[in-house]
N, C-alpha and C. Protein backbone atom coordinates (compact mmCIF):
# COMPACT_ATOMS: atom_id res chain seq x y z
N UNK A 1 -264.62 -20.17 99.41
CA UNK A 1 -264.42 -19.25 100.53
C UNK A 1 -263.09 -18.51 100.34
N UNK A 2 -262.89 -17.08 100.96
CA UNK A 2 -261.93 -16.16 100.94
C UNK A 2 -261.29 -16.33 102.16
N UNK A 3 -259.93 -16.42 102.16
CA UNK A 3 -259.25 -15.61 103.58
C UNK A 3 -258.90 -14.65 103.66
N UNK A 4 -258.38 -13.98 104.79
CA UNK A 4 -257.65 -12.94 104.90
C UNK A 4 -256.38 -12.76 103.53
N UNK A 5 -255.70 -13.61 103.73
CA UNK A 5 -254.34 -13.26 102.79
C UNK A 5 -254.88 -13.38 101.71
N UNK A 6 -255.63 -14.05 100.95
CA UNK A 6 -256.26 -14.35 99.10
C UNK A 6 -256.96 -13.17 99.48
N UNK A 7 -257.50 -12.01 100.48
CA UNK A 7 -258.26 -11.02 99.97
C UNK A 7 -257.15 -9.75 99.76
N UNK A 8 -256.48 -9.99 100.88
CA UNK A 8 -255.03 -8.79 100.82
C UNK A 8 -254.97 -9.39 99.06
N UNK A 9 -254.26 -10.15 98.92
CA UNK A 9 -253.69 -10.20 96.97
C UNK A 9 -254.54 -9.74 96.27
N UNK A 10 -255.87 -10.24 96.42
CA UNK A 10 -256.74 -9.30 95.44
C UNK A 10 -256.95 -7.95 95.78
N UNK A 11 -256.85 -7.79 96.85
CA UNK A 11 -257.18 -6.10 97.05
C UNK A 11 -255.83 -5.09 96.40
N UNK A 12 -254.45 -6.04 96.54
CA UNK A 12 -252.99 -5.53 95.96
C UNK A 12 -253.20 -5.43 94.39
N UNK A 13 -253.80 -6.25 93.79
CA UNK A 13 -253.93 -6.84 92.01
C UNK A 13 -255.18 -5.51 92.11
N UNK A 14 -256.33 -5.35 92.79
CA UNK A 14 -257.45 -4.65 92.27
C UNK A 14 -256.29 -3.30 92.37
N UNK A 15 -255.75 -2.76 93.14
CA UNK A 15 -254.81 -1.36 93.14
C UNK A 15 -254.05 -1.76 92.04
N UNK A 16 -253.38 -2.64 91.55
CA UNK A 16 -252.76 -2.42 90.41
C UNK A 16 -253.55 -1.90 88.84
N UNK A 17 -254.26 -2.45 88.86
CA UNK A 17 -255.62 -2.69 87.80
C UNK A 17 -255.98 -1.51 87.53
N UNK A 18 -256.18 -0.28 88.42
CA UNK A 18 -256.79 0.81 89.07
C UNK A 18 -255.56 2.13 88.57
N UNK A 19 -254.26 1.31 89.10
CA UNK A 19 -253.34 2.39 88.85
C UNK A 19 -253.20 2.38 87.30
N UNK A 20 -253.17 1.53 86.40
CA UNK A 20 -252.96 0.88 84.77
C UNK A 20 -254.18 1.64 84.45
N UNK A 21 -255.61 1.72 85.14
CA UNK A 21 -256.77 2.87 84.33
C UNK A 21 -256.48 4.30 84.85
N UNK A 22 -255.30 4.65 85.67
CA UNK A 22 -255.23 5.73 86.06
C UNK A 22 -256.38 6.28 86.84
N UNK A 23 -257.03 5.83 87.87
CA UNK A 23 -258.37 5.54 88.53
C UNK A 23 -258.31 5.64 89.96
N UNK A 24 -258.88 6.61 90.78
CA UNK A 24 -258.19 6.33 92.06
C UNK A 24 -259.85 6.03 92.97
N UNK A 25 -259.69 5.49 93.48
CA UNK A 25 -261.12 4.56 94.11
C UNK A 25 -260.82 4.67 95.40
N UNK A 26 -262.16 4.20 96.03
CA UNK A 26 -262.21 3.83 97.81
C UNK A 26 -263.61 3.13 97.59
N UNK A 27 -263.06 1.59 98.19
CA UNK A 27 -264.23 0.57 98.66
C UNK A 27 -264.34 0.51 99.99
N UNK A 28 -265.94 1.00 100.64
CA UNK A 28 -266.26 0.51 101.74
C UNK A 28 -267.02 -0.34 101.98
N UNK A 29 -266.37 -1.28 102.96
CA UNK A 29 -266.88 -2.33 102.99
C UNK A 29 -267.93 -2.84 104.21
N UNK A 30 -268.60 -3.55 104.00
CA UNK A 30 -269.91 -3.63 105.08
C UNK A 30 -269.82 -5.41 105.33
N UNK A 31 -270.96 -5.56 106.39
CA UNK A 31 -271.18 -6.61 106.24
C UNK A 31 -270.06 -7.69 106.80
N UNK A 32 -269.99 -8.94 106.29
CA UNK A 32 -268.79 -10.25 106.95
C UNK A 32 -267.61 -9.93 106.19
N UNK A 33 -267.51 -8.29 105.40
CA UNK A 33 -266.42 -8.28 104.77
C UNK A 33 -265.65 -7.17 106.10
N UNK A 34 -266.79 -6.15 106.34
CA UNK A 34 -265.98 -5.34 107.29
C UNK A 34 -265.41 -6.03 109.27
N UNK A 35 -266.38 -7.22 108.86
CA UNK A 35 -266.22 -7.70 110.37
C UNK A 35 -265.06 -8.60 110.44
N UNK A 36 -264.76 -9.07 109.05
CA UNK A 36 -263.22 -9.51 108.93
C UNK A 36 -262.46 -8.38 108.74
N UNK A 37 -262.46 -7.51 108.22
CA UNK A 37 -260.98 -6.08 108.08
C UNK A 37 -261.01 -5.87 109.53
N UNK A 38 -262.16 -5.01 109.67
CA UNK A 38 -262.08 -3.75 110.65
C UNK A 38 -262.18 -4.74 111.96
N UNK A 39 -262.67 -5.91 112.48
CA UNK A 39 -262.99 -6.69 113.89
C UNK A 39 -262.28 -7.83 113.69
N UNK A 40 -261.14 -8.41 113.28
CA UNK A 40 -261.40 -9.84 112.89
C UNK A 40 -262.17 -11.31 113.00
N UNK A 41 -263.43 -10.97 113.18
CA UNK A 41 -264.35 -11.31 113.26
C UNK A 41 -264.69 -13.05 112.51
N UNK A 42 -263.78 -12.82 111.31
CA UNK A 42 -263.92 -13.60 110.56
C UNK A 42 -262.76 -14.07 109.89
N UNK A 43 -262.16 -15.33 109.29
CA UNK A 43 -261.21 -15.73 108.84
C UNK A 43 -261.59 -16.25 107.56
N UNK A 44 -262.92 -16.63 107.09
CA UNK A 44 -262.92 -16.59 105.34
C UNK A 44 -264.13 -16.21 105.23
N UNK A 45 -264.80 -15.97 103.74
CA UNK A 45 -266.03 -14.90 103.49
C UNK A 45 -266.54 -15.61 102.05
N UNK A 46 -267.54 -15.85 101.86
CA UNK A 46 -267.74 -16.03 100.51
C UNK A 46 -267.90 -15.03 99.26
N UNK A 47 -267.54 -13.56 99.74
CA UNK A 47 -267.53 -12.67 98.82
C UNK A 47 -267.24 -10.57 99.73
N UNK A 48 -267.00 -10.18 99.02
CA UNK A 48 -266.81 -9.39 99.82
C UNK A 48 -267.87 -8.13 99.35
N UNK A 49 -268.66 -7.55 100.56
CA UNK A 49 -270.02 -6.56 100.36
C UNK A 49 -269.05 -5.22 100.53
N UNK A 50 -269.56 -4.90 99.51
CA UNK A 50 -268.66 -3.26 99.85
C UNK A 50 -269.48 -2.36 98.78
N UNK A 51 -269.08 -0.87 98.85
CA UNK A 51 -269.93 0.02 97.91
C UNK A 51 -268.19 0.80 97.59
N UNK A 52 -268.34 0.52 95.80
CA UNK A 52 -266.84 0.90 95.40
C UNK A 52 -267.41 2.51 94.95
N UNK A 53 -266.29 3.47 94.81
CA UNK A 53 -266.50 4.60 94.03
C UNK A 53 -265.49 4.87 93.67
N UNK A 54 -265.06 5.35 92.06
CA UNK A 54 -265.92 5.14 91.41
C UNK A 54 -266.80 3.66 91.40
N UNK A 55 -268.03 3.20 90.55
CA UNK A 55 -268.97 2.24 90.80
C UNK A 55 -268.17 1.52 89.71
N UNK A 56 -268.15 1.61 88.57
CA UNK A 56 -268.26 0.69 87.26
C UNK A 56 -266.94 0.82 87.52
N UNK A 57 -265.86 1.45 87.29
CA UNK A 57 -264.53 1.39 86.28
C UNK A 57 -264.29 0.62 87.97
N UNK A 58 -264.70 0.53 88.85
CA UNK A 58 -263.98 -0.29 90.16
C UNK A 58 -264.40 -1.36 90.01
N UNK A 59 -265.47 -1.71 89.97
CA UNK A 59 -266.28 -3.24 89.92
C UNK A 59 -265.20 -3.76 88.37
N UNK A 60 -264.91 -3.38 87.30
CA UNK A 60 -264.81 -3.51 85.90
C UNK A 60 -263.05 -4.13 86.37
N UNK A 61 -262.21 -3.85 86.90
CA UNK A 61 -261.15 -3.42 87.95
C UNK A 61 -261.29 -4.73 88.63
N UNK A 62 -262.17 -4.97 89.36
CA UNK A 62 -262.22 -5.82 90.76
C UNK A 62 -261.98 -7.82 89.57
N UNK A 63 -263.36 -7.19 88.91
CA UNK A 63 -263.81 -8.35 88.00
C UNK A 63 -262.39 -8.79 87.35
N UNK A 64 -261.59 -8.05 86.19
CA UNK A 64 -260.05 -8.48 86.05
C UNK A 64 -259.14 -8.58 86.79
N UNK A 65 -259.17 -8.40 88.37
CA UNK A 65 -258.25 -8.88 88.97
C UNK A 65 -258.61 -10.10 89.30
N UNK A 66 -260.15 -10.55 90.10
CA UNK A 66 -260.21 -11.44 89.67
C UNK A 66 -260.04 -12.84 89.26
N UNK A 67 -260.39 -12.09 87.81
CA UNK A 67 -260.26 -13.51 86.72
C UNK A 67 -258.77 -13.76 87.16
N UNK A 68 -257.78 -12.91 86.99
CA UNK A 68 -256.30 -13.32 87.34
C UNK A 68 -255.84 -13.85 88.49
N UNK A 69 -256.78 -14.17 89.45
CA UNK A 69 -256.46 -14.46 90.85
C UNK A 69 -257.24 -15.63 90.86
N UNK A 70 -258.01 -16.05 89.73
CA UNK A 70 -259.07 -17.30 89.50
C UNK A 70 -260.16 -17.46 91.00
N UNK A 71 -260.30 -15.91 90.72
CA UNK A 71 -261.10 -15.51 91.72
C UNK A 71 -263.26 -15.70 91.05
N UNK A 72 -263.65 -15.34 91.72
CA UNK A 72 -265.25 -14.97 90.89
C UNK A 72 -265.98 -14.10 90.38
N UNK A 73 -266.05 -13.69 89.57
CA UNK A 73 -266.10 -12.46 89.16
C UNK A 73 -266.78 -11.20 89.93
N UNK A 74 -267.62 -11.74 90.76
CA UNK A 74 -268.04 -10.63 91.68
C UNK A 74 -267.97 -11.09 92.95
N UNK A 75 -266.34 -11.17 93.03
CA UNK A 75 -265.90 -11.46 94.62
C UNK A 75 -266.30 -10.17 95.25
N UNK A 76 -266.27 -8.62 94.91
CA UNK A 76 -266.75 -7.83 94.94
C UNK A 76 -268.01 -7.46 95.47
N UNK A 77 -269.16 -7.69 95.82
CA UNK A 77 -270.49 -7.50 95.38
C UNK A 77 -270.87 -5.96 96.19
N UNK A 78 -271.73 -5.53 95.42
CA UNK A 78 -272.42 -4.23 95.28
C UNK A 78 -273.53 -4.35 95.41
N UNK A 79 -274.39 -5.38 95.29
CA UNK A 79 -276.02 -5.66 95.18
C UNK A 79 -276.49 -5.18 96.71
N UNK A 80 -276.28 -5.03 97.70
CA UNK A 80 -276.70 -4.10 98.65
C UNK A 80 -276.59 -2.70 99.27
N UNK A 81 -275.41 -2.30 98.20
CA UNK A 81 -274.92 -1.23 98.71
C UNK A 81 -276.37 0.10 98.79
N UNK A 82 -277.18 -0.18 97.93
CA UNK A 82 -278.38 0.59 97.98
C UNK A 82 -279.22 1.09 99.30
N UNK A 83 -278.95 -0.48 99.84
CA UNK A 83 -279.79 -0.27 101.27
C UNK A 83 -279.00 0.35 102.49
N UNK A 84 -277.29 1.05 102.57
CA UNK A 84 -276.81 1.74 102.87
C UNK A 84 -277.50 3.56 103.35
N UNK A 85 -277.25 3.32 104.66
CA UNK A 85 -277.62 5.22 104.98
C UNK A 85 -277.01 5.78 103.75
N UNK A 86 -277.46 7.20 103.28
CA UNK A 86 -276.40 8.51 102.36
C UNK A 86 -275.69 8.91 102.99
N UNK A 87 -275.71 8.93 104.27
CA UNK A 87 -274.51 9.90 104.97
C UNK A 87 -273.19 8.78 105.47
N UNK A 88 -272.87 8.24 104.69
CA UNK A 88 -271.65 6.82 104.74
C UNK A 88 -270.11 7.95 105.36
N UNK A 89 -270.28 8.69 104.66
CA UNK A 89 -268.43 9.79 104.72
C UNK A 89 -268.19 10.10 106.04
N UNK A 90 -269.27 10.87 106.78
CA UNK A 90 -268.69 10.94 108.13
C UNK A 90 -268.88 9.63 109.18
N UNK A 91 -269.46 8.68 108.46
CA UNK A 91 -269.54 6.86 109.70
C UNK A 91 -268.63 6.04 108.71
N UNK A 92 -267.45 6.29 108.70
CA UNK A 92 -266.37 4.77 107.58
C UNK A 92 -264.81 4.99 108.79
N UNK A 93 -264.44 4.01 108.46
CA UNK A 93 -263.35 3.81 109.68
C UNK A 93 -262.20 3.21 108.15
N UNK A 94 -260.97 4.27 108.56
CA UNK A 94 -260.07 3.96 107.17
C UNK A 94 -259.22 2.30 107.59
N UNK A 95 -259.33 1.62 106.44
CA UNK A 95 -258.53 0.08 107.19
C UNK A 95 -256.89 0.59 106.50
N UNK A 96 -256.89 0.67 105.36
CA UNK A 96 -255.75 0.87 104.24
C UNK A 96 -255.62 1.39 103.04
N UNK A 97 -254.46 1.74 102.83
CA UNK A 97 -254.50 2.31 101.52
C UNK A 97 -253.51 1.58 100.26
N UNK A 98 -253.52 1.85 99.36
CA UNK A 98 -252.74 0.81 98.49
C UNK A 98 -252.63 1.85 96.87
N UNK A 99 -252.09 1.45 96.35
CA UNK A 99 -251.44 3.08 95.14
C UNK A 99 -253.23 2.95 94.37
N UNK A 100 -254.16 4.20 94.61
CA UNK A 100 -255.17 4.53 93.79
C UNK A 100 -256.23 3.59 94.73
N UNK A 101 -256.44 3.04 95.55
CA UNK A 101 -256.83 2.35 96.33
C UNK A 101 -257.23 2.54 98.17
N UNK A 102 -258.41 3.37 98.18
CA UNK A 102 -258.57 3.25 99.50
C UNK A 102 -259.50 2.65 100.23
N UNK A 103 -259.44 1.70 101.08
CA UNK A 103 -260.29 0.50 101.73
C UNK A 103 -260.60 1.14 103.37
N UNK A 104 -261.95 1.40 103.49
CA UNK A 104 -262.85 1.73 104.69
C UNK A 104 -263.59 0.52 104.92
N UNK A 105 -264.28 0.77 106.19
CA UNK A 105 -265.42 -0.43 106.89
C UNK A 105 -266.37 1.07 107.02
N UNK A 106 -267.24 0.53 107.30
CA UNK A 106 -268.73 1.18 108.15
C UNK A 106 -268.02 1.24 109.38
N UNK A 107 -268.71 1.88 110.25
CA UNK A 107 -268.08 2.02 111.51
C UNK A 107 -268.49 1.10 112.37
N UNK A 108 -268.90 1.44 113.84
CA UNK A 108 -269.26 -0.14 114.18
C UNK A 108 -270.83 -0.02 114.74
N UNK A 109 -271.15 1.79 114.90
CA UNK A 109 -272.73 1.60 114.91
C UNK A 109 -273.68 1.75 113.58
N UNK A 110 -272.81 1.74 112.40
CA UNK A 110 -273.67 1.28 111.39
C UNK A 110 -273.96 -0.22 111.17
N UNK A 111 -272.82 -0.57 111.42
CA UNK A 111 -272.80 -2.34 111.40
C UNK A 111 -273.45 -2.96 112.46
N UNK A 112 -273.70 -2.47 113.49
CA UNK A 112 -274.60 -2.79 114.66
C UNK A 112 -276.05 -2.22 114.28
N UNK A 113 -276.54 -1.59 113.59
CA UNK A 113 -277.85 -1.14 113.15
C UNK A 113 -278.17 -2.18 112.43
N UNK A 114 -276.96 -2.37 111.36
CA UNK A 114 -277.19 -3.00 109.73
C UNK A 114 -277.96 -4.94 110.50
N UNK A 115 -276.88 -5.26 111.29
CA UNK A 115 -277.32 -6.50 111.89
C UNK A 115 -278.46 -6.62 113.00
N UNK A 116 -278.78 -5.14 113.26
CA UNK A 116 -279.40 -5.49 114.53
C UNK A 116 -280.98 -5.55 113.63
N UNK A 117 -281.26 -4.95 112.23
CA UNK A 117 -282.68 -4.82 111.55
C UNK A 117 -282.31 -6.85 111.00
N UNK A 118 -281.40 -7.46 110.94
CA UNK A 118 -281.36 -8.73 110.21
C UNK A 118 -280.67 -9.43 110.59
N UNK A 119 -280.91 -10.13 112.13
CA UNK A 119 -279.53 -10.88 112.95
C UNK A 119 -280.12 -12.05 112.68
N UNK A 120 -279.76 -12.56 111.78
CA UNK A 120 -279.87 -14.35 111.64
C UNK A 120 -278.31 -14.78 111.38
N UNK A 121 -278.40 -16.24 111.60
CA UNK A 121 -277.45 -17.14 111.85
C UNK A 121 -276.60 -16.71 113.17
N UNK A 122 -275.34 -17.67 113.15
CA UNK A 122 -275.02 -17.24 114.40
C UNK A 122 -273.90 -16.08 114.16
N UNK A 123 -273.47 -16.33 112.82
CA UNK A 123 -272.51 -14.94 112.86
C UNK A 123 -273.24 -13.57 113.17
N UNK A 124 -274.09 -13.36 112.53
CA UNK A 124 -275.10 -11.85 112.85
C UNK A 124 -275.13 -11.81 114.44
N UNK A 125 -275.72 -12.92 114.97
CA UNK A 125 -275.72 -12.79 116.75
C UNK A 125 -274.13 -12.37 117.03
N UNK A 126 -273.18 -13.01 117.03
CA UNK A 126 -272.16 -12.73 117.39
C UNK A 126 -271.58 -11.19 117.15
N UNK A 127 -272.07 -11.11 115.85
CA UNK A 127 -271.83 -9.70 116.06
C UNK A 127 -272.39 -8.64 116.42
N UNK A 128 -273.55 -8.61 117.01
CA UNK A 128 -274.35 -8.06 117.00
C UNK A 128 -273.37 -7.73 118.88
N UNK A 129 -273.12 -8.93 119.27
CA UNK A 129 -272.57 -9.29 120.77
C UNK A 129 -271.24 -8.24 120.58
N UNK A 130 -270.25 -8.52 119.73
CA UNK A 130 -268.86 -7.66 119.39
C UNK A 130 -269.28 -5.96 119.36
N UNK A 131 -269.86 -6.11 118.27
CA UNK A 131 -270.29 -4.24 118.22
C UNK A 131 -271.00 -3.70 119.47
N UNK A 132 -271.92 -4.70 120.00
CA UNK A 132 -272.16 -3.40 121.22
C UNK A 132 -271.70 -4.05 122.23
N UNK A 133 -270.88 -4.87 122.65
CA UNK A 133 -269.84 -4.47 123.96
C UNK A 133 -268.82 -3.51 123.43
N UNK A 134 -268.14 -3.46 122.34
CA UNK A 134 -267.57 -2.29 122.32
C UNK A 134 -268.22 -0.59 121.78
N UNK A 135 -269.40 -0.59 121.60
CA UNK A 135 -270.04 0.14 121.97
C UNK A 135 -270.54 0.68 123.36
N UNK A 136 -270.37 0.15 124.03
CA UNK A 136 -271.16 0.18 125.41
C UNK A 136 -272.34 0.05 125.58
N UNK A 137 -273.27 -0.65 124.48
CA UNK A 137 -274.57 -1.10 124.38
C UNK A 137 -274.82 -2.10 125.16
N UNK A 138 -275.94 -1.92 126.73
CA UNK A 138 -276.27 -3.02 127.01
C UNK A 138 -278.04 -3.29 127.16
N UNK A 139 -278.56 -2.57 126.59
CA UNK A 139 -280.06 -3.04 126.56
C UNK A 139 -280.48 -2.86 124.15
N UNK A 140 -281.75 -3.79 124.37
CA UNK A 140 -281.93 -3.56 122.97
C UNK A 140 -282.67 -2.47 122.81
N UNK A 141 -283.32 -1.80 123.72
CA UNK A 141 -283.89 -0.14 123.87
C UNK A 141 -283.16 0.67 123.31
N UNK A 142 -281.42 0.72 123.63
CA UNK A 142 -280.32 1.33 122.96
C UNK A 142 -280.13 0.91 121.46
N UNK A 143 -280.59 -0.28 121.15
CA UNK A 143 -280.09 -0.71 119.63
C UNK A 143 -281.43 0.08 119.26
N UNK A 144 -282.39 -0.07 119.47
CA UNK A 144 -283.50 0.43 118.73
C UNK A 144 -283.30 1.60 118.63
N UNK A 145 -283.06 2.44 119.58
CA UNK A 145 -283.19 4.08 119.08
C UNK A 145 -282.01 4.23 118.17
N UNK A 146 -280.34 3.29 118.21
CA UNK A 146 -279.47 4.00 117.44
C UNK A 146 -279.73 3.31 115.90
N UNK A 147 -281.07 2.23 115.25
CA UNK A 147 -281.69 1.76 114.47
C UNK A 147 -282.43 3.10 113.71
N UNK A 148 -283.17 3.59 114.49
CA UNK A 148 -284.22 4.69 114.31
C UNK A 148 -283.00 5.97 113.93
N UNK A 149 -281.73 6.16 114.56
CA UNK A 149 -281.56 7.06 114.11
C UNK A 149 -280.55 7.31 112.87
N UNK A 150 -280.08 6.12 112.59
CA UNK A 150 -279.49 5.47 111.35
C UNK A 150 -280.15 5.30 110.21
N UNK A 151 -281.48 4.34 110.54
CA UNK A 151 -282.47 4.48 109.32
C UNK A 151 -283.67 4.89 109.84
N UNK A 152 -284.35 6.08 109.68
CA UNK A 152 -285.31 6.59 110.08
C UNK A 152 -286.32 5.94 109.04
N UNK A 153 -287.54 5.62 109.88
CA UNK A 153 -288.51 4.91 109.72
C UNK A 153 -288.93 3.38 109.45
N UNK A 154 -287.61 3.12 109.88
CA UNK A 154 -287.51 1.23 110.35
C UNK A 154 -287.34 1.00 111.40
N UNK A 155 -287.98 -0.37 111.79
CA UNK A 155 -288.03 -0.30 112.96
C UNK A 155 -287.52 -2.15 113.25
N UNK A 156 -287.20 -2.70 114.17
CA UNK A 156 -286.93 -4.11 114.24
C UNK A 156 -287.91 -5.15 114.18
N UNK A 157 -287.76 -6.10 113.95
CA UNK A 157 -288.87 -7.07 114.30
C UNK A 157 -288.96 -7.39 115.24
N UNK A 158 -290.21 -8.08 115.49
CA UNK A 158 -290.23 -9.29 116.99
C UNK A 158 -289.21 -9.87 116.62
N UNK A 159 -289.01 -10.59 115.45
CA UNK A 159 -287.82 -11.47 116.28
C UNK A 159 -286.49 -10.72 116.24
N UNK A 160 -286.02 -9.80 116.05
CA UNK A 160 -284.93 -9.25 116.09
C UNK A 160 -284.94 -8.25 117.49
N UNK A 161 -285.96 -8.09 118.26
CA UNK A 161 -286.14 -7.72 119.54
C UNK A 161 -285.85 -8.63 120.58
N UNK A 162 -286.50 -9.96 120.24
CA UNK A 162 -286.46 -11.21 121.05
C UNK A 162 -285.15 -11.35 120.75
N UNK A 163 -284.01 -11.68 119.73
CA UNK A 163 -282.66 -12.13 119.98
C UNK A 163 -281.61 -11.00 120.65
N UNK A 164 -282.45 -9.60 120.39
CA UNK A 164 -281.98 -8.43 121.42
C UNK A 164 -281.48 -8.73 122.67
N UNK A 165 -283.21 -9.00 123.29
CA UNK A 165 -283.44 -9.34 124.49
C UNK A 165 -282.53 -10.16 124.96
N UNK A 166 -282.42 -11.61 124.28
CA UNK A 166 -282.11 -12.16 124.65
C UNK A 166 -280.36 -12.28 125.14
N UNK A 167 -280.06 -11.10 124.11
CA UNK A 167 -278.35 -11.18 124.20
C UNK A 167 -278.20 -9.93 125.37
N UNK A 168 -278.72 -8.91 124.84
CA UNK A 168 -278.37 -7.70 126.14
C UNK A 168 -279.15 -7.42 127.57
């Protein structure tokens, strides 16, 4: 597991790494990585979900900092960034910046969409609870349409209606 401070050092070592390829990047991060930056939501993570750009020379970057931090090589991970809306630039909330290094979250009604199509365990509920009280979300009628208008042509499950229900 990650904390807060072992992710600050690697995120300081990945900007160094970055500045040495002469490389200037921005990782946004989603998921139990953005609900620890952007909400503190969370105090350790088993990896951090983010979509880097550049893709390779950042991941390539992330991976040698890293090994030097006797970190895992894809403390990083990218394997979902696919299932991300295209229009990410105008929904990212800036956390920090660091030399060649800029670190965003999703905002908080992408991350309330992202959990509200896949709220299992209890962290997903919980957040699902964080993002829309500070949204001002109080029925799941509201999560569904801002679902539909995030990812057009998905829709929730029964059971992701029923733990709706059950929370708003």
């Amino acid at each position: 597991m990650l904390s807060r401070e072992q992710l600050d050092v690697a995120f300081e070592t990945l900007s160094q790494r970055l500045v040495d390829r002469m490389t200037e990047a921005t990782v946004v991060l989603y998921g139990d990585a953005a609900m620890m930056f952007a909400h503190d939501a969370r105090t350790e993570i088993d990896h951090v979900d983010a979509a880097p750009t550049p893709r390779g020379i950042t991941l390539g970057a992330a991976r040698d900092a890293g090994q030097q931090l006797g970190l895992a090589a894809h403390w990083i991970n990218d394997q979902a960034a696919s299932s991300l809306p295209k229009f990410l630039v105008d929904d990212v909330v800036d956390l920090f910046e660091r030399p060649n290094l800029r670190i965003q979250a999703l905002g908080p009604e992408l991350l309330l969409a992202m959990a509200a199509l896949a709220p299992t365990g209890p962290n997903g509920v919980e957040d699902i609870r964080l993002l829309a009280g500070m949204l001002d979300i109080t029925s799941s009628i509201d999560v569904e349409v801002l679902v539909a208008e995030i990812f057009p042509g998905r829709t929730l499950t029964s059971k992701a209606r029923s733990v709706l229900d059950d929370l708003l």
